[in-house]
C-alpha atoms as a PDB file:
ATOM      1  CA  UNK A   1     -30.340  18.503  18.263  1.00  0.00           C
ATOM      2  CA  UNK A   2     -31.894  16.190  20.977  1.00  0.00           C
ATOM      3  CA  UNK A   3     -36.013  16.492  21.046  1.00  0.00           C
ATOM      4  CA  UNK A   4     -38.096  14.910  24.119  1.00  0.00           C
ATOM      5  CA  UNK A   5     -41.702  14.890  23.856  1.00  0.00           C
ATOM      6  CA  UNK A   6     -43.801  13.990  27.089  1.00  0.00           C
ATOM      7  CA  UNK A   7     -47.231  13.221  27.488  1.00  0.00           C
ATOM      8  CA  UNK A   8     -48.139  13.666  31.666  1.00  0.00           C
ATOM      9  CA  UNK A   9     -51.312  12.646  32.643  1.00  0.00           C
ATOM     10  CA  UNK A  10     -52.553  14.585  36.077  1.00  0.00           C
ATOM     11  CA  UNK A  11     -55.313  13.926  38.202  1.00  0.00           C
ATOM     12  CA  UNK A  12     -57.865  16.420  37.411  1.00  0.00           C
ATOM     13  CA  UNK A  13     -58.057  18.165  40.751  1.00  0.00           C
ATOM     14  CA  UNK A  14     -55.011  18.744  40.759  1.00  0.00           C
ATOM     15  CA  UNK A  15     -54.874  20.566  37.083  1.00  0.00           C
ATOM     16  CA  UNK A  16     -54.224  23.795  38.299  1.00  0.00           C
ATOM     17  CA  UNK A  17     -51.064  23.073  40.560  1.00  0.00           C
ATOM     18  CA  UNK A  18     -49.622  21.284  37.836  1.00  0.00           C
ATOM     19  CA  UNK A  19     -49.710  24.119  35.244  1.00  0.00           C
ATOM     20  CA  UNK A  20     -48.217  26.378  38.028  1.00  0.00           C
ATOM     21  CA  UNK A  21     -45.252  24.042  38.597  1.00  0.00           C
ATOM     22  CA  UNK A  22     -45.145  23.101  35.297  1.00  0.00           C
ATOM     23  CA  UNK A  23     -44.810  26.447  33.680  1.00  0.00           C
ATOM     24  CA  UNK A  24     -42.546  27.553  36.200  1.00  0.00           C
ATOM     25  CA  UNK A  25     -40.231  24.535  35.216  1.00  0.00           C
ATOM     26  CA  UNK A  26     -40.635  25.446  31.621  1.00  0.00           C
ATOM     27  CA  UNK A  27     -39.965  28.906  32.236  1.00  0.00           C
ATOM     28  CA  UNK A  28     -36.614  28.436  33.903  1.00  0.00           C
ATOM     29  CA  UNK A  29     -35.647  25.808  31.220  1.00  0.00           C
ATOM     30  CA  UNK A  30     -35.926  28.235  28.521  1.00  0.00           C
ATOM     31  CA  UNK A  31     -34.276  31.412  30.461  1.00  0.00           C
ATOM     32  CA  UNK A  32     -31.429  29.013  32.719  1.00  0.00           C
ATOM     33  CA  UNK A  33     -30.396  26.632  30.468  1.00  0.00           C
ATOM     34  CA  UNK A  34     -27.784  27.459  27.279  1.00  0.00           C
ATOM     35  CA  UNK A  35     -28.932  23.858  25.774  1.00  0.00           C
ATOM     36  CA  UNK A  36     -32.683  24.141  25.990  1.00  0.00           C
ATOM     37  CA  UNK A  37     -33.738  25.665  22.745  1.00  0.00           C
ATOM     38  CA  UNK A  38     -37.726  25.139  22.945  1.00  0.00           C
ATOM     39  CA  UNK A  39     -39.775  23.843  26.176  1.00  0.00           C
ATOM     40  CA  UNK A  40     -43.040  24.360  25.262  1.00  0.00           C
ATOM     41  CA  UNK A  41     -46.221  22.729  27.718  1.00  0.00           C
ATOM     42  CA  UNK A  42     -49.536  21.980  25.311  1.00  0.00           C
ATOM     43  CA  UNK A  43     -52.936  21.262  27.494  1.00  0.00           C
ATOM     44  CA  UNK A  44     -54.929  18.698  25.533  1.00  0.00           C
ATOM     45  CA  UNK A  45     -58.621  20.834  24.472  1.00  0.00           C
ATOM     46  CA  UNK A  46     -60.012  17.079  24.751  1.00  0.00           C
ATOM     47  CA  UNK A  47     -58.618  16.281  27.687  1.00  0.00           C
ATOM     48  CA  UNK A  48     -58.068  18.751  30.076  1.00  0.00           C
ATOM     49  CA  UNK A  49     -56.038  17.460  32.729  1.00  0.00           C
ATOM     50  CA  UNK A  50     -53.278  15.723  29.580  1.00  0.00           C
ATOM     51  CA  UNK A  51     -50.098  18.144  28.847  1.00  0.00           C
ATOM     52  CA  UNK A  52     -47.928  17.398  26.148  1.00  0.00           C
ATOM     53  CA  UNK A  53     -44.431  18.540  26.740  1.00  0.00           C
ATOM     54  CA  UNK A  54     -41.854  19.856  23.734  1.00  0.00           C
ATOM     55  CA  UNK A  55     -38.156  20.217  24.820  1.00  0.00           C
ATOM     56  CA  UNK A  56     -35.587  20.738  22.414  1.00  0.00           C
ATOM     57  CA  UNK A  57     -32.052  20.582  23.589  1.00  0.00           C
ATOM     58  CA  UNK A  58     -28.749  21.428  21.191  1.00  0.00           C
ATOM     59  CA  UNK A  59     -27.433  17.681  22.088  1.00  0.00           C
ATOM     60  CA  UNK A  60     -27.985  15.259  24.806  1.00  0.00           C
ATOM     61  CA  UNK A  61     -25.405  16.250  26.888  1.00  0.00           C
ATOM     62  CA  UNK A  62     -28.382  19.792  27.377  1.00  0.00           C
ATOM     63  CA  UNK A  63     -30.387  17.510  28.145  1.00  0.00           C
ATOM     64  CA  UNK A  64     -28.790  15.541  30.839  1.00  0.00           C
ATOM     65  CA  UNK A  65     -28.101  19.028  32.002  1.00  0.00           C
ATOM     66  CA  UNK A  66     -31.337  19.908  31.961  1.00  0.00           C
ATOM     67  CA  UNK A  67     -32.128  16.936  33.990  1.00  0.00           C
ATOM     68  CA  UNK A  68     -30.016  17.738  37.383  1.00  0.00           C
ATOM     69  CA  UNK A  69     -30.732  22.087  37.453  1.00  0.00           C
ATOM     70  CA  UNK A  70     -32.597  22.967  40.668  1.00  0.00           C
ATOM     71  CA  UNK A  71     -36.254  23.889  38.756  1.00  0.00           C
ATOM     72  CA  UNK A  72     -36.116  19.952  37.309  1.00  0.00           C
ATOM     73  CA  UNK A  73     -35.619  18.483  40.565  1.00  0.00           C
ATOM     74  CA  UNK A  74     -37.661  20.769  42.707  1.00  0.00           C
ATOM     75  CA  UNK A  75     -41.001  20.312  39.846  1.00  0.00           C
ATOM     76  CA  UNK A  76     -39.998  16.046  39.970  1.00  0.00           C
ATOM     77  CA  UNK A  77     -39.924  16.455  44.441  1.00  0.00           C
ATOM     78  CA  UNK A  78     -43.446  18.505  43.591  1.00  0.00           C
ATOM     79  CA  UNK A  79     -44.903  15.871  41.464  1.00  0.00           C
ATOM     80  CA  UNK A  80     -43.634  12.903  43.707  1.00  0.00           C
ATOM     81  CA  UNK A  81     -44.902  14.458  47.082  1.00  0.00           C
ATOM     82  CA  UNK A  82     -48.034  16.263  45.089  1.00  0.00           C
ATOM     83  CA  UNK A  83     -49.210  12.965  43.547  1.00  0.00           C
ATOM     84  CA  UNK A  84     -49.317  15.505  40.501  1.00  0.00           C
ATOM     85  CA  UNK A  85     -48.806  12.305  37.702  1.00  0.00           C
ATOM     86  CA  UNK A  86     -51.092   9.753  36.638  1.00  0.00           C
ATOM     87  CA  UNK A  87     -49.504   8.601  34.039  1.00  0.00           C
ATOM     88  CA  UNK A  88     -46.358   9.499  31.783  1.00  0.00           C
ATOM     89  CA  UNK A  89     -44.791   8.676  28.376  1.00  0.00           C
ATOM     90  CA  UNK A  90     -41.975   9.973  26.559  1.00  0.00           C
ATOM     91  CA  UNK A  91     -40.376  10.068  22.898  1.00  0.00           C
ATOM     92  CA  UNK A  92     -36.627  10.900  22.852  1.00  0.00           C
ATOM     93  CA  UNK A  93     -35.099  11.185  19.594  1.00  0.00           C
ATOM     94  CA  UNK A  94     -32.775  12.583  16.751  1.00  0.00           C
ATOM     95  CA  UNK A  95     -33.819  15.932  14.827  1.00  0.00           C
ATOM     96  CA  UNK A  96     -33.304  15.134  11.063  1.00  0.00           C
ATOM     97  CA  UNK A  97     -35.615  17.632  10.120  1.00  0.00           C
ATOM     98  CA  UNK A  98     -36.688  21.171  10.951  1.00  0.00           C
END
């Protein structure tokens, strides 16, 4: 199994568009894509406008996948025309455990 873990930064105007596209994104992950096994989005209670993202995918491969379906690349034209990211930082990695 292939985990990514996100942290996205919005602006915090712009909060409420984000969770729109972003739950829409997440949604069709977890109902579209065979290889997506968890895409969960986690608002920050101290931080309001910080989302942590948790995607688990059965191998990388799912996740490269993941990475050219129509909901990915529509939410990354949203965010890129939307000026809907601050900042971003990711964790990809192995599951050993779990």
């Amino acid at each position: 199994m292939t985990s990514l873990i996100v942290t996205i930064e919005t602006p915090p105007d712009r909060v409420d568009e984000f969770i729109r596209f972003m739950t829409a994104a997440a949604h069709d992950a977890r109902t579209k894509e065979p290889g997506c096994r968890r895409f969960e989005v986690t608002r920050l209670t101290d931080q309001p406008n910080v989302f942590t993202l948790a995607e688990l995918y059965d191998d990388y491969a799912a996740l490269e996948a993941h990475r050219l379906t129509p909901h990915f690349l529509l939410f990354k034209k949203r965010a890129e025309e939307g000026n809907l990211i601050i900042s971003k930082t990711s964790a990809l990695g192995e599951v050993i455990s779990g």
